[in-house]
N, C-alpha and C. Protein backbone atom coordinates (compact mmCIF):
# COMPACT_ATOMS: atom_id res chain seq x y z
N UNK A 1 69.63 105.32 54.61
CA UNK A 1 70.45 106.29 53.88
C UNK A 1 69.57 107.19 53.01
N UNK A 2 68.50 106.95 52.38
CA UNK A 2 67.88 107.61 51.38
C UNK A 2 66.88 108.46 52.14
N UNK A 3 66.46 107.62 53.36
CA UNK A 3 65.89 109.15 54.49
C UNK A 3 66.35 109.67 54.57
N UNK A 4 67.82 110.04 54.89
CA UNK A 4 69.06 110.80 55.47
C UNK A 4 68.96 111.54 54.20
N UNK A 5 69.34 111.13 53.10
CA UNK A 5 69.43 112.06 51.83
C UNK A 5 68.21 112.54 51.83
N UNK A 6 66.86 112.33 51.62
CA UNK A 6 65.98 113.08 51.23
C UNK A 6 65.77 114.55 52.10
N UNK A 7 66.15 113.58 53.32
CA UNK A 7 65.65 114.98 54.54
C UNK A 7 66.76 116.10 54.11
N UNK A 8 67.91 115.90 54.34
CA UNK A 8 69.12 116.61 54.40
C UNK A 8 68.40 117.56 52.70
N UNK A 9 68.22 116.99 51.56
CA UNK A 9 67.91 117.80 50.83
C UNK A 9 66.78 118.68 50.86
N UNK A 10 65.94 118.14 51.59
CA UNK A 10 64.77 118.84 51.86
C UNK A 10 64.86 119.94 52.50
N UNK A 11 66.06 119.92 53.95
CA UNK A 11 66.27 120.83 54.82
C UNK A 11 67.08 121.87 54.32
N UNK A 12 68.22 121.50 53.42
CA UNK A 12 69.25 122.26 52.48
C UNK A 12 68.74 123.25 51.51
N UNK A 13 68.34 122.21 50.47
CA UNK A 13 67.37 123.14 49.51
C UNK A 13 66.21 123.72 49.97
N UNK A 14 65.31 123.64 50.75
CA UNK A 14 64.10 123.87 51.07
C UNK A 14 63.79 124.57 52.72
N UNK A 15 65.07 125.17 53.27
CA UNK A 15 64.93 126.02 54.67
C UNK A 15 63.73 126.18 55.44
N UNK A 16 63.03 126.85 54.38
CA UNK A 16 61.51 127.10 54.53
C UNK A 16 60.50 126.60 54.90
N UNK A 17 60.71 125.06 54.12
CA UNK A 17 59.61 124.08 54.04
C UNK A 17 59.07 123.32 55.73
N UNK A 18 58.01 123.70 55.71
CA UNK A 18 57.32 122.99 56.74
C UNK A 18 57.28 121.48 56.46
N UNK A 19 56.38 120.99 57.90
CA UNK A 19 56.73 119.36 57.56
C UNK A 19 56.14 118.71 56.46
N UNK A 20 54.97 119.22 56.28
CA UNK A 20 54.42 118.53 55.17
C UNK A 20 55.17 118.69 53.84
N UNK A 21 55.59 119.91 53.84
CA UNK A 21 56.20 120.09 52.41
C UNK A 21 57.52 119.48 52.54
N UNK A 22 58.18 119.04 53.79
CA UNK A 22 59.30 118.38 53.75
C UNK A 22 58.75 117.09 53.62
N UNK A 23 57.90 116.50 54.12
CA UNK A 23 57.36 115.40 53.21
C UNK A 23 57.10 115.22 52.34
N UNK A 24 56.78 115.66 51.42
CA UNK A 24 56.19 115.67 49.91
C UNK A 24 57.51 115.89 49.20
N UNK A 25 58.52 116.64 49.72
CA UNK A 25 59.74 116.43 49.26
C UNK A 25 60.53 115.32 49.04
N UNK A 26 60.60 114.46 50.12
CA UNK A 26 61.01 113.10 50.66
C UNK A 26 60.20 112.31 49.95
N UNK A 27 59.20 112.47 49.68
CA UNK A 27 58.57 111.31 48.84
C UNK A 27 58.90 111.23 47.17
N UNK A 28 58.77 112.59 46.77
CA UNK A 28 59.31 112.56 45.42
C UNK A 28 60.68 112.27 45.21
N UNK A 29 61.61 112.50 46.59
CA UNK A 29 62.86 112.09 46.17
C UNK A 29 62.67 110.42 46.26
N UNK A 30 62.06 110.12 46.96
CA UNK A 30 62.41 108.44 46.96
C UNK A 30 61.58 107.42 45.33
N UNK A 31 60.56 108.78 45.37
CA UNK A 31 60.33 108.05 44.00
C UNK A 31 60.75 108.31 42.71
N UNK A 32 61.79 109.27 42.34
CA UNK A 32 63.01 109.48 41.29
C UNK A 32 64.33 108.11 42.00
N UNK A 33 64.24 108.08 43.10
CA UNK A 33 64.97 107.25 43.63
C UNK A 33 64.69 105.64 42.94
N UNK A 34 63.79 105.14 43.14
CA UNK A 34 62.82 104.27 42.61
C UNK A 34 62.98 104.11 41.09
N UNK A 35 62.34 105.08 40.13
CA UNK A 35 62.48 105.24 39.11
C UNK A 35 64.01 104.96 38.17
N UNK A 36 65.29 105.59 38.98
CA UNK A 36 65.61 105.27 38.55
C UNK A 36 66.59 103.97 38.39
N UNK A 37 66.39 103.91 39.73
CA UNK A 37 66.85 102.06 40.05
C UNK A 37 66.05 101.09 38.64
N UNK A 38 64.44 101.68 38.64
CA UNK A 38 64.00 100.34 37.51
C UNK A 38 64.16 100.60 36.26
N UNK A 39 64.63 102.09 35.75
CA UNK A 39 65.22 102.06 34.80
C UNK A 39 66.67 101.46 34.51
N UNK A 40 67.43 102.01 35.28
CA UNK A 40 69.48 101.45 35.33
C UNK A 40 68.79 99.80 35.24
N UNK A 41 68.13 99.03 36.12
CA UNK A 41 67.60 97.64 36.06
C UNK A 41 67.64 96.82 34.66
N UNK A 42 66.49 98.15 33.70
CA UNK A 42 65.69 97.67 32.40
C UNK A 42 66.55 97.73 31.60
N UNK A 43 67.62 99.06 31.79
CA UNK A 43 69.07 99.23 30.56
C UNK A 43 69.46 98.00 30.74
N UNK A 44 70.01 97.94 31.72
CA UNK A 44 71.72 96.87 32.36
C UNK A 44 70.61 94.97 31.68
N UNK A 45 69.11 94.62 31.75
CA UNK A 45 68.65 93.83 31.11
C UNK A 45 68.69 93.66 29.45
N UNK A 46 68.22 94.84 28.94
CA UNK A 46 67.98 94.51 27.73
C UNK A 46 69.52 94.63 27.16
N UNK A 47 70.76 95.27 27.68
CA UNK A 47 71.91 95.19 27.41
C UNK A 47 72.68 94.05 27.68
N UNK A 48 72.33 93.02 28.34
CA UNK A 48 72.42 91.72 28.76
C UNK A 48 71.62 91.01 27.62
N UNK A 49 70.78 91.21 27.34
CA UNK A 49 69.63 90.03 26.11
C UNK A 49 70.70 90.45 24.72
N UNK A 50 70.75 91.76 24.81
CA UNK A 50 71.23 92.13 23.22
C UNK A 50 72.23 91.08 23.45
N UNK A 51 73.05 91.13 24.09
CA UNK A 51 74.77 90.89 24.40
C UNK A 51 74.68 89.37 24.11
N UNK A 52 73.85 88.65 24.49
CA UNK A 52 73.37 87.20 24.55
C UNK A 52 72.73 86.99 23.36
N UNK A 53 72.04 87.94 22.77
CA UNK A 53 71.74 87.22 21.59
C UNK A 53 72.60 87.56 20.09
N UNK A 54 73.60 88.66 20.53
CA UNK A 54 74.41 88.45 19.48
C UNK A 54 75.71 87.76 19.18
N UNK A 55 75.37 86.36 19.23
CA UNK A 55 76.36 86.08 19.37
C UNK A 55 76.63 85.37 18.05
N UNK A 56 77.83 85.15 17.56
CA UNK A 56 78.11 85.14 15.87
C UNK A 56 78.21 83.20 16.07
N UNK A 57 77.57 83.00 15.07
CA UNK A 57 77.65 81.60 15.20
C UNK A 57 78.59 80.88 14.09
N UNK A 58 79.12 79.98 14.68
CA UNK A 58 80.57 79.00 13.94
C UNK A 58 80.02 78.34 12.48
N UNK A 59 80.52 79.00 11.48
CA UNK A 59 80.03 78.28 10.04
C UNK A 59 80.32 76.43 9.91
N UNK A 60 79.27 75.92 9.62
CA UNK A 60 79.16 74.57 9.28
C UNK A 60 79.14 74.26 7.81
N UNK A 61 80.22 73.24 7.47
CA UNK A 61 79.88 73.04 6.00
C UNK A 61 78.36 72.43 5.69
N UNK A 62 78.36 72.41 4.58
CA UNK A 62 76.65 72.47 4.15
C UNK A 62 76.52 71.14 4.25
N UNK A 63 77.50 70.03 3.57
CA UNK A 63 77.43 68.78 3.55
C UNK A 63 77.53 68.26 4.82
N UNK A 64 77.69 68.82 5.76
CA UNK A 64 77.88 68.30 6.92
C UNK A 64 76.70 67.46 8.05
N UNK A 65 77.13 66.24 8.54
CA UNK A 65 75.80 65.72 8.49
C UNK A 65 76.59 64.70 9.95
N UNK A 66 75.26 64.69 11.10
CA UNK A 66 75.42 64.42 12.08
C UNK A 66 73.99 63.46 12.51
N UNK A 67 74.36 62.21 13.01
CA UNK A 67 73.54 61.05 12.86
C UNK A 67 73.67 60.18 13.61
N UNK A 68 72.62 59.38 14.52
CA UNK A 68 72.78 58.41 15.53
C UNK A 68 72.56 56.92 14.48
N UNK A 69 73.57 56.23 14.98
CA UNK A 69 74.43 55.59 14.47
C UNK A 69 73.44 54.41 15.08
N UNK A 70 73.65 54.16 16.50
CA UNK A 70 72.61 53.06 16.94
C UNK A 70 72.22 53.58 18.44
N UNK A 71 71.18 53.37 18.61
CA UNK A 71 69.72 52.26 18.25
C UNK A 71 69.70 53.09 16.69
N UNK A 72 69.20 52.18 15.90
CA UNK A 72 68.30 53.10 14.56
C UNK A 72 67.05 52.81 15.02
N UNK A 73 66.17 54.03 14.26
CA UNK A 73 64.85 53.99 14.53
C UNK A 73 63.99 52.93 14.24
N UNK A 74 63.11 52.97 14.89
CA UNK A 74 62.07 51.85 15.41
C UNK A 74 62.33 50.55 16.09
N UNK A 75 64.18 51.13 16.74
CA UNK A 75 64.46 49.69 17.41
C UNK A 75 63.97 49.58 18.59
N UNK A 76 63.88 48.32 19.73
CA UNK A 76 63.38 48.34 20.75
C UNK A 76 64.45 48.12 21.39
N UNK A 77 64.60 48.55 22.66
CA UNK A 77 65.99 49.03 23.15
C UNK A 77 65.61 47.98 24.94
N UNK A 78 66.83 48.08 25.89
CA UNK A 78 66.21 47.75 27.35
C UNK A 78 66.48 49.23 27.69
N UNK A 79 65.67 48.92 29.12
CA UNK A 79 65.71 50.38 29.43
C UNK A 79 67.37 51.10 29.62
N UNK A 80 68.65 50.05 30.09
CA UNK A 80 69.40 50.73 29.75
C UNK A 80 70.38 50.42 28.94
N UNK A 81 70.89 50.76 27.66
CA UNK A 81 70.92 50.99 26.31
C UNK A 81 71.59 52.15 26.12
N UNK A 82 73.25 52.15 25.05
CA UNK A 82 74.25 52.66 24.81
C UNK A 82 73.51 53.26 23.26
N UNK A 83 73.98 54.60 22.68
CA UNK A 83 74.03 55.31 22.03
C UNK A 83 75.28 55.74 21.28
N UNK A 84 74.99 55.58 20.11
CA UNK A 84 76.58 55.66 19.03
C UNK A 84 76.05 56.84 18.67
N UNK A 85 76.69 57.97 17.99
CA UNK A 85 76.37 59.09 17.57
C UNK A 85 77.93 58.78 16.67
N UNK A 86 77.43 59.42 14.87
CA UNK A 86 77.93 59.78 13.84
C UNK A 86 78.10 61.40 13.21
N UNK A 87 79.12 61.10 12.66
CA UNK A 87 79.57 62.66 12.14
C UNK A 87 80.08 62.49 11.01
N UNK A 88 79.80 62.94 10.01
CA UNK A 88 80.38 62.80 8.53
C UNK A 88 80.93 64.69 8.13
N UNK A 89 81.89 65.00 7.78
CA UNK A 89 82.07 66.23 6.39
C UNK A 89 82.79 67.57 8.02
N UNK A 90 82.70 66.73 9.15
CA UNK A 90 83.36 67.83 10.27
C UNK A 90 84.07 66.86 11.41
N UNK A 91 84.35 67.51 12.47
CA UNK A 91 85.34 66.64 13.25
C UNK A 91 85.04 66.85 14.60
N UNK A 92 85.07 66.03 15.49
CA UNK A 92 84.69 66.33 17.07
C UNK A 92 85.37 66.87 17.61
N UNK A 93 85.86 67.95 18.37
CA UNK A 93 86.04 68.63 19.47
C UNK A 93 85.68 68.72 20.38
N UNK A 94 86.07 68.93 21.51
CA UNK A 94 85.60 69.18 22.88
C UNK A 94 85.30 70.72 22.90
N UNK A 95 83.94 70.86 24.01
CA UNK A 95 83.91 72.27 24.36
C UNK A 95 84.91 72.98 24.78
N UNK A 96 85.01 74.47 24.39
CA UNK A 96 86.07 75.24 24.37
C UNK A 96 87.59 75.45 23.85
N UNK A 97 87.02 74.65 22.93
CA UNK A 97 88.20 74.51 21.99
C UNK A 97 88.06 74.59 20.64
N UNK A 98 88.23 75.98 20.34
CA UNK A 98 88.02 76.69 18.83
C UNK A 98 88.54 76.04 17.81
N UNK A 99 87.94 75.35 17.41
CA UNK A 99 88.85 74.52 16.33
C UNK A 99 87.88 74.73 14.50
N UNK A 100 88.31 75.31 13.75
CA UNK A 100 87.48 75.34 12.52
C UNK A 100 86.72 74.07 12.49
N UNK A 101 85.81 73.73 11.73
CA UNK A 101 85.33 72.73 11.49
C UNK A 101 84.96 71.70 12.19
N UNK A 102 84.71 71.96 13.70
CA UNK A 102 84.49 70.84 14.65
C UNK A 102 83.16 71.47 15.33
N UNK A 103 82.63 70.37 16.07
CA UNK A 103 81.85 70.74 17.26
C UNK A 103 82.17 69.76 18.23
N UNK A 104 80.67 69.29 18.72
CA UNK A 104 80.62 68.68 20.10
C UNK A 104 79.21 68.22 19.99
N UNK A 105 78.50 67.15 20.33
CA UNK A 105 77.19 66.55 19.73
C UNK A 105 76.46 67.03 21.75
N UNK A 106 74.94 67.53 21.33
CA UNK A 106 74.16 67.81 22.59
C UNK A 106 73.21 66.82 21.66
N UNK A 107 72.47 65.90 23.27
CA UNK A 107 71.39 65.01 22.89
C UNK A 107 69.94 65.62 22.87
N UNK A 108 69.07 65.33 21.96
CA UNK A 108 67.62 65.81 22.69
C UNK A 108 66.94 64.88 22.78
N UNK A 109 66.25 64.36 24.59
CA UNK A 109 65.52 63.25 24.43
C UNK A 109 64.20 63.88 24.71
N UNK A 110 63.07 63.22 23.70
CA UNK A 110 61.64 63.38 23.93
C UNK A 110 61.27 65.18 23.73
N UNK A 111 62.00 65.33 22.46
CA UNK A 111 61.52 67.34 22.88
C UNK A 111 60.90 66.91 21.33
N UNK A 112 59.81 68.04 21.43
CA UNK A 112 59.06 67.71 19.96
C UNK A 112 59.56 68.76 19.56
N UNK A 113 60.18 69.71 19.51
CA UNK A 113 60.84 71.02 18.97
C UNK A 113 62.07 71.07 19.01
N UNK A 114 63.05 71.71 17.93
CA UNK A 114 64.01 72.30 18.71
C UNK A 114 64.57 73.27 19.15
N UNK A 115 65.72 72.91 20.49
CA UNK A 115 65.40 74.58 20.50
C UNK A 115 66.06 75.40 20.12
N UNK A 116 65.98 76.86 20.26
CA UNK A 116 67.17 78.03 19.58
C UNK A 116 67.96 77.92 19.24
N UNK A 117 68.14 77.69 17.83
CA UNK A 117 69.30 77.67 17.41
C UNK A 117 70.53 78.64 17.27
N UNK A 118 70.13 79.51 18.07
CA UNK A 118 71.47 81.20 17.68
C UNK A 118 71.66 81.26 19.25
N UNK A 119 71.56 80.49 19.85
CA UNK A 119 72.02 80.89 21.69
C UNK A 119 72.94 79.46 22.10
N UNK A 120 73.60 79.47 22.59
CA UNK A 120 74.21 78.36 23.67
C UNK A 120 72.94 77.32 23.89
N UNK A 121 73.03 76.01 23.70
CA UNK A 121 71.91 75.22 24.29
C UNK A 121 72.42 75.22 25.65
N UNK A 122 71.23 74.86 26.29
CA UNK A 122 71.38 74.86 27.63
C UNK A 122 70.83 73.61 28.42
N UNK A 123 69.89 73.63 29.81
CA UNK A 123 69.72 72.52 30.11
C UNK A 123 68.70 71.63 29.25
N UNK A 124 68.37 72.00 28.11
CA UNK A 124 66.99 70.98 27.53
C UNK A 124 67.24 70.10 26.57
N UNK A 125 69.19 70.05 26.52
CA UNK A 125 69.65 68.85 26.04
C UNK A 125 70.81 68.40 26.99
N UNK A 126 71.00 66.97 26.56
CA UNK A 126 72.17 66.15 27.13
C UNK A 126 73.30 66.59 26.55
N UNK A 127 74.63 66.95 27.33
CA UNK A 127 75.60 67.80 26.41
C UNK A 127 76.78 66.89 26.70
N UNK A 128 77.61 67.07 25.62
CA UNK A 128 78.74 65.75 25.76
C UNK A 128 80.03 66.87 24.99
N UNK A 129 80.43 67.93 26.12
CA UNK A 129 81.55 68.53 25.71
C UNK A 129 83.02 67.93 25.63
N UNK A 130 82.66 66.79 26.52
CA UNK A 130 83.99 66.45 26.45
C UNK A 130 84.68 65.65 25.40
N UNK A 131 83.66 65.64 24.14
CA UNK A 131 83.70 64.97 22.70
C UNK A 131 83.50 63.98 22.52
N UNK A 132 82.63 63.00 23.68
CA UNK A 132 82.38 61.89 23.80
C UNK A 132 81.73 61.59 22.54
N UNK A 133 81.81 60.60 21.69
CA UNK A 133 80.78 59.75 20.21
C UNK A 133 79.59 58.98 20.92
N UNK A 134 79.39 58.50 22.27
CA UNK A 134 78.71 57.70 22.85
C UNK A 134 78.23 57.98 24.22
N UNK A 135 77.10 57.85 24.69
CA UNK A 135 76.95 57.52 25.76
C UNK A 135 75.49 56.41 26.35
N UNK A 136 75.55 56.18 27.36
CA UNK A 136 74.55 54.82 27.79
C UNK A 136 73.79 55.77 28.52
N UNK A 137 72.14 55.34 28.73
CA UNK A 137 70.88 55.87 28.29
C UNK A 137 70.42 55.30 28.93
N UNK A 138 69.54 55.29 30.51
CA UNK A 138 68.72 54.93 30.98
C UNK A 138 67.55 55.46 31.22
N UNK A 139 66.04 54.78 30.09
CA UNK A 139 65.16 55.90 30.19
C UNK A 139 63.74 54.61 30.64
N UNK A 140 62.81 55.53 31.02
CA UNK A 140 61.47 54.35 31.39
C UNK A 140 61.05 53.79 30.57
N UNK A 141 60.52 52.28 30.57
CA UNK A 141 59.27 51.97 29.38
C UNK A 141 58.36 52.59 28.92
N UNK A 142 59.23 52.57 27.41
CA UNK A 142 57.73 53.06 26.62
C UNK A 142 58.65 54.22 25.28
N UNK A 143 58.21 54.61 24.56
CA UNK A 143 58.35 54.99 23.68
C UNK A 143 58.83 56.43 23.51
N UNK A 144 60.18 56.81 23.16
CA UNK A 144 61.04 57.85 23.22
C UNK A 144 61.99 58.45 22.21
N UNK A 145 62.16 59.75 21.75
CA UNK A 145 62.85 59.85 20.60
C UNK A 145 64.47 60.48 21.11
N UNK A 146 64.92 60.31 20.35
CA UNK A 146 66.28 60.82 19.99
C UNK A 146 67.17 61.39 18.93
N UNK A 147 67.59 62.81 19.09
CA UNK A 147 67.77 63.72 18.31
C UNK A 147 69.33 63.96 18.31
N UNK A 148 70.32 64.63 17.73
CA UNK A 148 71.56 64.92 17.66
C UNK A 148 71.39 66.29 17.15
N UNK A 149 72.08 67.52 17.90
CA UNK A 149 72.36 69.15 17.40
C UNK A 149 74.21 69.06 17.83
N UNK A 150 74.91 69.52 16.98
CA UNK A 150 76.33 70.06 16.85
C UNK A 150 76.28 70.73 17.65
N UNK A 151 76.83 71.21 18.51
CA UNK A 151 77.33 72.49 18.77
C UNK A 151 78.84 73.42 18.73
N UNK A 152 79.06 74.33 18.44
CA UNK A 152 80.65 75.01 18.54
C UNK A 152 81.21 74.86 19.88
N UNK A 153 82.40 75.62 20.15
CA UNK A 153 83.53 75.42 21.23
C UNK A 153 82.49 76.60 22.27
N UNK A 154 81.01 77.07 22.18
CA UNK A 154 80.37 77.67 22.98
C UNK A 154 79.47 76.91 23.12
N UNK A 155 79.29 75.98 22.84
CA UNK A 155 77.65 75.52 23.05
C UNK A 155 76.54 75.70 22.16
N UNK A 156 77.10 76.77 21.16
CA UNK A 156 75.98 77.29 20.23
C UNK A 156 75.72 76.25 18.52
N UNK A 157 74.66 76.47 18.43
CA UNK A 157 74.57 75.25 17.00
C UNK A 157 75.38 76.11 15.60
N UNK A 158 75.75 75.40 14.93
CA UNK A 158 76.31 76.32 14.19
C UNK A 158 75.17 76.23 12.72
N UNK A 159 75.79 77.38 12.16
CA UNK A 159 74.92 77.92 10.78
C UNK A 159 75.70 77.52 9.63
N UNK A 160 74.99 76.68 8.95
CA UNK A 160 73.45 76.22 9.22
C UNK A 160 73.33 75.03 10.16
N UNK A 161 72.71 74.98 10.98
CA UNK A 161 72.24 74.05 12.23
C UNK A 161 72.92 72.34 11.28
N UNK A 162 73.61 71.78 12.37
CA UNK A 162 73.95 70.69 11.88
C UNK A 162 73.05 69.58 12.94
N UNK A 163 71.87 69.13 12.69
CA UNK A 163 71.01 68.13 13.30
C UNK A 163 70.57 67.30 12.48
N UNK A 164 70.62 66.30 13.38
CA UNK A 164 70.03 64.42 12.84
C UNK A 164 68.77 64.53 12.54
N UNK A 165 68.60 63.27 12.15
CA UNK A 165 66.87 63.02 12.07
C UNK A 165 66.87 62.88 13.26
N UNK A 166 65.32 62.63 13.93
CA UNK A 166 64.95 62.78 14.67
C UNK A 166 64.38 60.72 14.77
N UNK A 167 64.90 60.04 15.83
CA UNK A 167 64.46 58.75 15.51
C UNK A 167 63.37 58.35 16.86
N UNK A 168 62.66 57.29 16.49
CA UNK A 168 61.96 56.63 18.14
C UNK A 168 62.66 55.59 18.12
N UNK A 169 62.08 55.08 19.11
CA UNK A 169 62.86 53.72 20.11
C UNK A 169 61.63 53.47 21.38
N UNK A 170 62.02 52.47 20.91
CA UNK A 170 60.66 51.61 22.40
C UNK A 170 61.66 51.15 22.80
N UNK A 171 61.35 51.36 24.57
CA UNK A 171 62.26 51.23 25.63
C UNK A 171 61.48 49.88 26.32
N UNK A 172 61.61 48.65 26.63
CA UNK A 172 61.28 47.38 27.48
C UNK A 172 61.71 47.19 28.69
C-alpha cells in the first residue's frame, strides 16, 4: 500500500519527474512514513507511562500497622510451613473492592528491596486479593525472609506505605 501511495503521489504531484526523481520521491515518502509511525509510537508510550504512573494512591492511617504474625523471626520452619499475617488500625478487603480503610496483604519472599510503592505491585510479590490472613509456604532449605506490603482495591500500596518488618526464617 505505501508503494501504491508513494508512486501515485509521485506520478500526481510530480508529472514530470523521471525515474530517479520518482524514486527519491518514494523514498522520502516512506521515510516521513516511518517517522511518523515512531513518533505516534513514542506519544501513545509516554502517554501510557504518564497514565500509569499517575495514579492517586488510597490514604492509610498513620497508626496503621501490618505484621506477620507467625513464623516470627529467627524461627526455623519445615520446608512446608503456614503463614499468619496481622493487621492492626485497618481492615481486610478483597481486591477490587473500594472500601475506605482496607486493603489486601501482597507477600515479599527473599527481595532485599522494596518495590514501587506508587504503581500496582505486580509479579515480584505473592498477592492474596482474595483477603486471605494466611497462606502455606513451600520454600527450599536454607535461609529466607518474609515481608508484608498492604495494598488498595488496585493493587497499589497505599500512602503512607503500610509494610511489616522484614523477618528471616531457616527453612529444614
Amino acid at each position: 500500500m505505501r508503494v501504491f501511495s508513494a508512486t501515485f503521489i509521485a506520478v500526481v504531484c510530480y508529472p514530470q519527474a523521471n525515474e530517479y526523481q520518482t524514486s527519491k520521491i518514494m523514498n522520502k515518502f516512506a521515510t516521513l512514513s516511518l517517522l511518523t509511525l515512531t513518533l505516534s509510537s513514542t506519544v501513545f508510550t509516554a502517554n501510557t507511562v504518564q497514565a500509569h504512573s499517575a495514579i492517586e494512591q488510597s490514604t492509610a492511617p498513620s497508626e496503621a500497622n501490618v505484621y506477620i504474625i507467625s513464623p516470627t523471626d529467627g524461627a526455623t520452619v519445615a520446608e512446608t510451613f503456614t503463614v499468619n499475617f496481622g493487621l492492626k488500625n485497618m481492615g481486610v478487603s478483597p481486591a477490587g473492592i473500594e472500601k475506605k480503610g482496607t486493603g489486601h496483604h501482597h507477600l515479599l519472599i527473599d527481595h532485599k528491596t522494596l518495590p514501587v510503592l506508587d504503581k500496582p505491585l505486580g509479579g515480584e510479590v505473592k498477592h492474596f486479593g482474595g483477603g486471605q490472613t494466611q497462606t502455606t509456604l513451600t520454600l527450599p532449605k536454607g535461609k529466607h525472609t518474609l515481608q508484608l506490603i498492604l495494598g488498595d482495591h488496585r493493587h497499589v500500596p497505599h500512602s503512607p506505605a503500610v509494610v511489616s518488618k522484614k523477618i528471616t526464617i531457616t527453612v529444614e
